[in-house]
PDB file of N, CA and C in Angstrom:
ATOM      1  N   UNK A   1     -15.673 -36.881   9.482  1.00  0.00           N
ATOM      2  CA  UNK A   1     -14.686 -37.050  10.536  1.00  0.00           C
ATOM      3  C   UNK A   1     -15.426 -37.168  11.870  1.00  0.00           C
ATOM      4  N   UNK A   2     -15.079 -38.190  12.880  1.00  0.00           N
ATOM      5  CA  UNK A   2     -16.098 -38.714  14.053  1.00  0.00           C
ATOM      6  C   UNK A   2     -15.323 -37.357  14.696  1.00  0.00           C
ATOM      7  N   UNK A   3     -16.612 -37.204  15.726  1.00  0.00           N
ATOM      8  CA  UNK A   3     -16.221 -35.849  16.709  1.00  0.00           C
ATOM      9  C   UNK A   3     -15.633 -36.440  17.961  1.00  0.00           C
ATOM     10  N   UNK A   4     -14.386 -36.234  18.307  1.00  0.00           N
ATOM     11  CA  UNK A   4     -13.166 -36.486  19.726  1.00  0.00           C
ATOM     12  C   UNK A   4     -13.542 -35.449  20.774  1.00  0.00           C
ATOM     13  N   UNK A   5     -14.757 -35.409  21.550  1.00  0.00           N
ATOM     14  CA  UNK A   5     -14.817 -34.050  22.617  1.00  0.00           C
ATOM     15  C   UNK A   5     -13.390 -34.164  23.722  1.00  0.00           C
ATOM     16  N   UNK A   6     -13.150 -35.691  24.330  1.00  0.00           N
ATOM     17  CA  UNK A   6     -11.772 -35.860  24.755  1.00  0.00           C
ATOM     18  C   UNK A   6     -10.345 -35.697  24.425  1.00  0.00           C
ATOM     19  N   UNK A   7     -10.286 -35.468  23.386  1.00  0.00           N
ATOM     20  CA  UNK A   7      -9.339 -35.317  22.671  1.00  0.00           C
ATOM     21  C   UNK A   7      -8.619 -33.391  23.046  1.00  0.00           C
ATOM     22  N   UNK A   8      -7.257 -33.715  23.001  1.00  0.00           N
ATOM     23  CA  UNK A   8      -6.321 -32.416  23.905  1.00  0.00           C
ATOM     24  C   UNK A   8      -5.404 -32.856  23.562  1.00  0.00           C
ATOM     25  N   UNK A   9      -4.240 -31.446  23.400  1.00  0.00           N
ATOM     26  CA  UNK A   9      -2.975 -31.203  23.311  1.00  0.00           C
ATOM     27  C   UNK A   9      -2.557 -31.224  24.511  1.00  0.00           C
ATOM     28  N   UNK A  10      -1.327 -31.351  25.012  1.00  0.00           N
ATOM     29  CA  UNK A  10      -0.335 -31.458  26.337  1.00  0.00           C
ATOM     30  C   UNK A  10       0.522 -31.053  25.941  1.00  0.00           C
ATOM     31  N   UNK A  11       1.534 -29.981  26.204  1.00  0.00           N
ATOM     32  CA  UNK A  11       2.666 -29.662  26.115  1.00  0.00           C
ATOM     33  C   UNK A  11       2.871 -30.468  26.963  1.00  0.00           C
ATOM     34  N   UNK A  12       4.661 -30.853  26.873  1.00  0.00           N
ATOM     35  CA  UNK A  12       5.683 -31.443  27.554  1.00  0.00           C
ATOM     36  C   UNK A  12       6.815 -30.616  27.703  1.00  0.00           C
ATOM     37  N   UNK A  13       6.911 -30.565  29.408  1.00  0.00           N
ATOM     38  CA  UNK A  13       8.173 -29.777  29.751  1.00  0.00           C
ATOM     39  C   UNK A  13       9.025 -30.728  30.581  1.00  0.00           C
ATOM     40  N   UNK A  14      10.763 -30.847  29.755  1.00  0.00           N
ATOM     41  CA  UNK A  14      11.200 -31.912  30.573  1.00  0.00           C
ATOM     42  C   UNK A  14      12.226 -31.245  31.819  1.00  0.00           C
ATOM     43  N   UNK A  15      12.003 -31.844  32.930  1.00  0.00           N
ATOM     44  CA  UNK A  15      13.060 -31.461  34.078  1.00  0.00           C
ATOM     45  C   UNK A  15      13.956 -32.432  34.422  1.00  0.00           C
ATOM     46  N   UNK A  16      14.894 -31.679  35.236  1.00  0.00           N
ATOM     47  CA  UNK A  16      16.244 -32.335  35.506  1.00  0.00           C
ATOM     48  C   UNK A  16      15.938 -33.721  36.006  1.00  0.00           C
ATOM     49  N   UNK A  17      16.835 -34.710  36.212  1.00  0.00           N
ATOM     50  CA  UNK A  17      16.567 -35.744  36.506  1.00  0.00           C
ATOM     51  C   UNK A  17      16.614 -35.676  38.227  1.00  0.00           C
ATOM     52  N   UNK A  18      16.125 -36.543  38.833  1.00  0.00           N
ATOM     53  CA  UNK A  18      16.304 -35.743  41.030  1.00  0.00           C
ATOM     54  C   UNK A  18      15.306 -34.992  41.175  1.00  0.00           C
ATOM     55  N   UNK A  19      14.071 -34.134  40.456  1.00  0.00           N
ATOM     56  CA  UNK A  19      13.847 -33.321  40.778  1.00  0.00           C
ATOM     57  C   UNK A  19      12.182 -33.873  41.878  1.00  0.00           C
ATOM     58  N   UNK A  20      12.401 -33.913  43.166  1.00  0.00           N
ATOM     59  CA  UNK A  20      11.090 -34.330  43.573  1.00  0.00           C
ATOM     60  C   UNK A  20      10.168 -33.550  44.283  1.00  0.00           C
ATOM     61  N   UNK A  21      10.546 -32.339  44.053  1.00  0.00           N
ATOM     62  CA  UNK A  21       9.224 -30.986  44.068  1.00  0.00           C
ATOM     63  C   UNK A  21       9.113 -30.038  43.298  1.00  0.00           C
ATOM     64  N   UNK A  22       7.826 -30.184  43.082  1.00  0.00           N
ATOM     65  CA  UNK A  22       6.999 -29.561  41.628  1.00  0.00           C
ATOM     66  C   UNK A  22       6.315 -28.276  42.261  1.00  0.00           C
ATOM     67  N   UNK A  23       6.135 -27.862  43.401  1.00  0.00           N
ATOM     68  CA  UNK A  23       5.157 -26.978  43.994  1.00  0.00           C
ATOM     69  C   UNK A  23       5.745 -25.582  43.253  1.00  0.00           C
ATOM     70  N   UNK A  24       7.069 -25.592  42.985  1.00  0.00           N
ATOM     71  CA  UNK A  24       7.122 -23.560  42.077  1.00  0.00           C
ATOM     72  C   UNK A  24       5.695 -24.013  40.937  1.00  0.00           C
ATOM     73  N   UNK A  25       5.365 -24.994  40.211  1.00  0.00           N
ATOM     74  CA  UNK A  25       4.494 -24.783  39.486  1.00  0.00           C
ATOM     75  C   UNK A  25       3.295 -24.366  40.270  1.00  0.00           C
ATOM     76  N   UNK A  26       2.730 -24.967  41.390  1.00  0.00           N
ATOM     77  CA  UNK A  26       1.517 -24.596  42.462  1.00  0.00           C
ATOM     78  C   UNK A  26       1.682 -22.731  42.410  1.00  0.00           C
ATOM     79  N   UNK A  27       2.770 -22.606  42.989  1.00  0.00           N
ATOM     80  CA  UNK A  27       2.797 -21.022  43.304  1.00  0.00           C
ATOM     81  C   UNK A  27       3.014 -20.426  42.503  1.00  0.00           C
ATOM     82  N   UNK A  28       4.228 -20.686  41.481  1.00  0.00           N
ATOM     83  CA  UNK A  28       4.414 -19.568  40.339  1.00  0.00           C
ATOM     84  C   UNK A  28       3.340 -19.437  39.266  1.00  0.00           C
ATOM     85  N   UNK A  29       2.516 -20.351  39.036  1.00  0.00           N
ATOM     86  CA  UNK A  29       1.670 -20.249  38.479  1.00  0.00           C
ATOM     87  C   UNK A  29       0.173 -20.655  38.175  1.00  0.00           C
ATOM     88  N   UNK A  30      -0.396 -21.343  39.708  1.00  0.00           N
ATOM     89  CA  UNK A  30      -1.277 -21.588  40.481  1.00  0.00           C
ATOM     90  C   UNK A  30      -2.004 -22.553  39.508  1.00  0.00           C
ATOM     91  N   UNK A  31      -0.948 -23.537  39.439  1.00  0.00           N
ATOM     92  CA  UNK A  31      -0.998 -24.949  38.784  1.00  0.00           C
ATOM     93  C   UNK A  31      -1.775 -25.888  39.443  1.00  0.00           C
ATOM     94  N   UNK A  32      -2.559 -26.778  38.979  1.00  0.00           N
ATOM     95  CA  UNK A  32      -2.817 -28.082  40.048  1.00  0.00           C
ATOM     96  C   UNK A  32      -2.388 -28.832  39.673  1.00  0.00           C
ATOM     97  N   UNK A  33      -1.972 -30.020  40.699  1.00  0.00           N
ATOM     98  CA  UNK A  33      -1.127 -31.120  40.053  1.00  0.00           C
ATOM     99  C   UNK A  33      -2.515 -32.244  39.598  1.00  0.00           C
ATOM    100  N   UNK A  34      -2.806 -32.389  38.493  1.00  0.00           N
ATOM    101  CA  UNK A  34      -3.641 -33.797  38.343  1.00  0.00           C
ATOM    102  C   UNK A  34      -3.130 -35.232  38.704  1.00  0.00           C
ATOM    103  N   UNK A  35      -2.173 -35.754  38.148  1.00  0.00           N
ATOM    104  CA  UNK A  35      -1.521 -36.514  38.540  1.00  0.00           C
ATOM    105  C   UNK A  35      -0.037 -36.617  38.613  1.00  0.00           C
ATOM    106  N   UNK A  36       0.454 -37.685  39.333  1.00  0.00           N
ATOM    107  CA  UNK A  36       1.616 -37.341  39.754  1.00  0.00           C
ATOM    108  C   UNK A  36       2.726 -39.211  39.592  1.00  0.00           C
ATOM    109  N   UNK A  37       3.319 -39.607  38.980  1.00  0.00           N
ATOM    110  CA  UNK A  37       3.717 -40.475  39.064  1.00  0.00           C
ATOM    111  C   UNK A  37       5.444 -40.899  39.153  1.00  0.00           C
ATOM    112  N   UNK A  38       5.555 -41.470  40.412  1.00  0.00           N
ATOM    113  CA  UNK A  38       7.570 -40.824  41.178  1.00  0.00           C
ATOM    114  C   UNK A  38       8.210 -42.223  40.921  1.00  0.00           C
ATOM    115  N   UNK A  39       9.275 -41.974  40.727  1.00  0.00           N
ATOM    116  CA  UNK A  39      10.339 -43.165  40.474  1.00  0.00           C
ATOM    117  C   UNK A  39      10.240 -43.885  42.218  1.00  0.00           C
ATOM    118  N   UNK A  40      11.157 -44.990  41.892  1.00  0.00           N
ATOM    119  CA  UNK A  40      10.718 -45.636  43.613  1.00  0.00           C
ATOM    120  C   UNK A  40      11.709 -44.578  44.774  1.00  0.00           C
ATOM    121  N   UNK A  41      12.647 -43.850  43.705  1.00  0.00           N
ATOM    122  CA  UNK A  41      13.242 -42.881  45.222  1.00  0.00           C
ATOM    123  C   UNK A  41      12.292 -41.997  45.385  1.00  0.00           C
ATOM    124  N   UNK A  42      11.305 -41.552  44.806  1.00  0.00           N
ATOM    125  CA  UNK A  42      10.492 -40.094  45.716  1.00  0.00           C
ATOM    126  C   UNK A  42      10.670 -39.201  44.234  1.00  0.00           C
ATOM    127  N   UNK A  43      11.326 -39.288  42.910  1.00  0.00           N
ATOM    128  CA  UNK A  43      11.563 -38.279  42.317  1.00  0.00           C
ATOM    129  C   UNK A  43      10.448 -38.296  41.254  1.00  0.00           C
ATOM    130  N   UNK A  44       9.972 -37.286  40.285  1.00  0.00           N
ATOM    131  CA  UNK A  44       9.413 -37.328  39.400  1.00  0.00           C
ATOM    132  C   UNK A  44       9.897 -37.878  38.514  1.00  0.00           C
ATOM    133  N   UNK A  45       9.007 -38.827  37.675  1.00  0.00           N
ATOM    134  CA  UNK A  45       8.637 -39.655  36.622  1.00  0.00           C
ATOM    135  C   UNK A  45       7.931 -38.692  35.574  1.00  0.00           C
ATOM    136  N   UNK A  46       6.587 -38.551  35.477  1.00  0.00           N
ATOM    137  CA  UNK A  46       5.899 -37.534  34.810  1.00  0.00           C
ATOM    138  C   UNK A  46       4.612 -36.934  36.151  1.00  0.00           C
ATOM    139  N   UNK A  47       4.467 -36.133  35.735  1.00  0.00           N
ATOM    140  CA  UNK A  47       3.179 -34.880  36.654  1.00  0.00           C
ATOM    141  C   UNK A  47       2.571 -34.567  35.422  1.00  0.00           C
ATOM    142  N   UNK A  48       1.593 -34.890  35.450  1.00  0.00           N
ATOM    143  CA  UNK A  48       0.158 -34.298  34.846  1.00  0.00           C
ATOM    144  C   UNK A  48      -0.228 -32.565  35.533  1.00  0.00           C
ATOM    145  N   UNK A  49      -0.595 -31.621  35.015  1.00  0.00           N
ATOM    146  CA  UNK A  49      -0.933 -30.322  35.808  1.00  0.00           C
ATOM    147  C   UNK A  49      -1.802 -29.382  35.124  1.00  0.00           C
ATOM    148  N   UNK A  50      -2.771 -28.679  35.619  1.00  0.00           N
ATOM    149  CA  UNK A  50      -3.626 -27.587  34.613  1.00  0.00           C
ATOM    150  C   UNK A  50      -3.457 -25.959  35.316  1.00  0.00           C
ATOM    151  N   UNK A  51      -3.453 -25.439  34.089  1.00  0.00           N
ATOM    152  CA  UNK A  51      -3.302 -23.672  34.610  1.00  0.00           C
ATOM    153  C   UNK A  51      -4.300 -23.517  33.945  1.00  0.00           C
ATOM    154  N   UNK A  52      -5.464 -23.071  34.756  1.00  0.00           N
ATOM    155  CA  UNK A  52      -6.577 -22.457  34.116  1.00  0.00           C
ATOM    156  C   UNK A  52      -7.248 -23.389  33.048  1.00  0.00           C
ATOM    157  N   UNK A  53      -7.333 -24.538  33.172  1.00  0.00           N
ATOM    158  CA  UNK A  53      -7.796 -25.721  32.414  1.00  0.00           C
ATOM    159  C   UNK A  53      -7.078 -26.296  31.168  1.00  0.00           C
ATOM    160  N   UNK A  54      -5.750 -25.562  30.909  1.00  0.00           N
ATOM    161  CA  UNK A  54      -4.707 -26.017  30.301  1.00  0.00           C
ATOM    162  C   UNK A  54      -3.700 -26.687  30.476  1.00  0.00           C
ATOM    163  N   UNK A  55      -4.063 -28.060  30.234  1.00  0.00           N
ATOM    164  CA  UNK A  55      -2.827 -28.939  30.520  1.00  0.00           C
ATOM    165  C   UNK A  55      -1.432 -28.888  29.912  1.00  0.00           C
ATOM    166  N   UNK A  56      -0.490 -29.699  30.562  1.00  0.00           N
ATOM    167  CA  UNK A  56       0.542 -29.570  30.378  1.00  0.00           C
ATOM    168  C   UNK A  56       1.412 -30.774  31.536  1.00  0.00           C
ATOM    169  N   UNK A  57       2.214 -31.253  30.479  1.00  0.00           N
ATOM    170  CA  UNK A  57       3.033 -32.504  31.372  1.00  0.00           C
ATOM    171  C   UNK A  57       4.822 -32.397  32.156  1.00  0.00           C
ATOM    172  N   UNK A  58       4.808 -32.763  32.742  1.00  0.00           N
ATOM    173  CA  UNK A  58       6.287 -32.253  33.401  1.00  0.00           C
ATOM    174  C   UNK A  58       7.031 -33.905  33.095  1.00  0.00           C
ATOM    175  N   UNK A  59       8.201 -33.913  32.518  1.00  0.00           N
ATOM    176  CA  UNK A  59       8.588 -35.442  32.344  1.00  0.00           C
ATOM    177  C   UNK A  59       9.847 -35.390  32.599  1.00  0.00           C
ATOM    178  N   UNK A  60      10.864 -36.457  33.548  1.00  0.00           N
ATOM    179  CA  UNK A  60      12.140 -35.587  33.762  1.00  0.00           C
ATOM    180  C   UNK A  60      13.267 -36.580  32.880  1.00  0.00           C
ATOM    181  N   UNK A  61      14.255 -35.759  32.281  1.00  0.00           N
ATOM    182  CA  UNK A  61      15.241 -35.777  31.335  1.00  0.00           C
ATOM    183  C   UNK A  61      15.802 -36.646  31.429  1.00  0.00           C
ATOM    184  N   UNK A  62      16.581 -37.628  30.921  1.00  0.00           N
ATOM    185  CA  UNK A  62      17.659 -38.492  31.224  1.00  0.00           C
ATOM    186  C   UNK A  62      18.684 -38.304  30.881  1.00  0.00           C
TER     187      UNK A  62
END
């Protein structure tokens, strides 16, 4: 079996649809946002984010 060092799990957490600040993740749990990609009004699409080098994706609901 070839060795994947890139290779990672992502949880996916989906949020309300409108939602265009993510920062309770910054503070509640001293998240960084990696990336960030917004519908054309300003709202989240998906956010990439790591807690302590554990990723995890924010994607919002329809």
């Amino acid at each position: 079996m070839p060795n994947h060092p890139n290779t990672y799990f992502a949880p996916q957490l989906f949020i309300p649809e409108g939602v265009a600040d993510i920062g309770f993740y910054e503070k509640a749990f001293n998240a960084t946002i990696l990336r960030n990609w917004k519908n054309p009004d300003g709202t989240i699409h998906v956010a990439e984010l790591s807690i302590e080098g554990a990723l995890f994706h924010l994607h919002q609901s329809r």
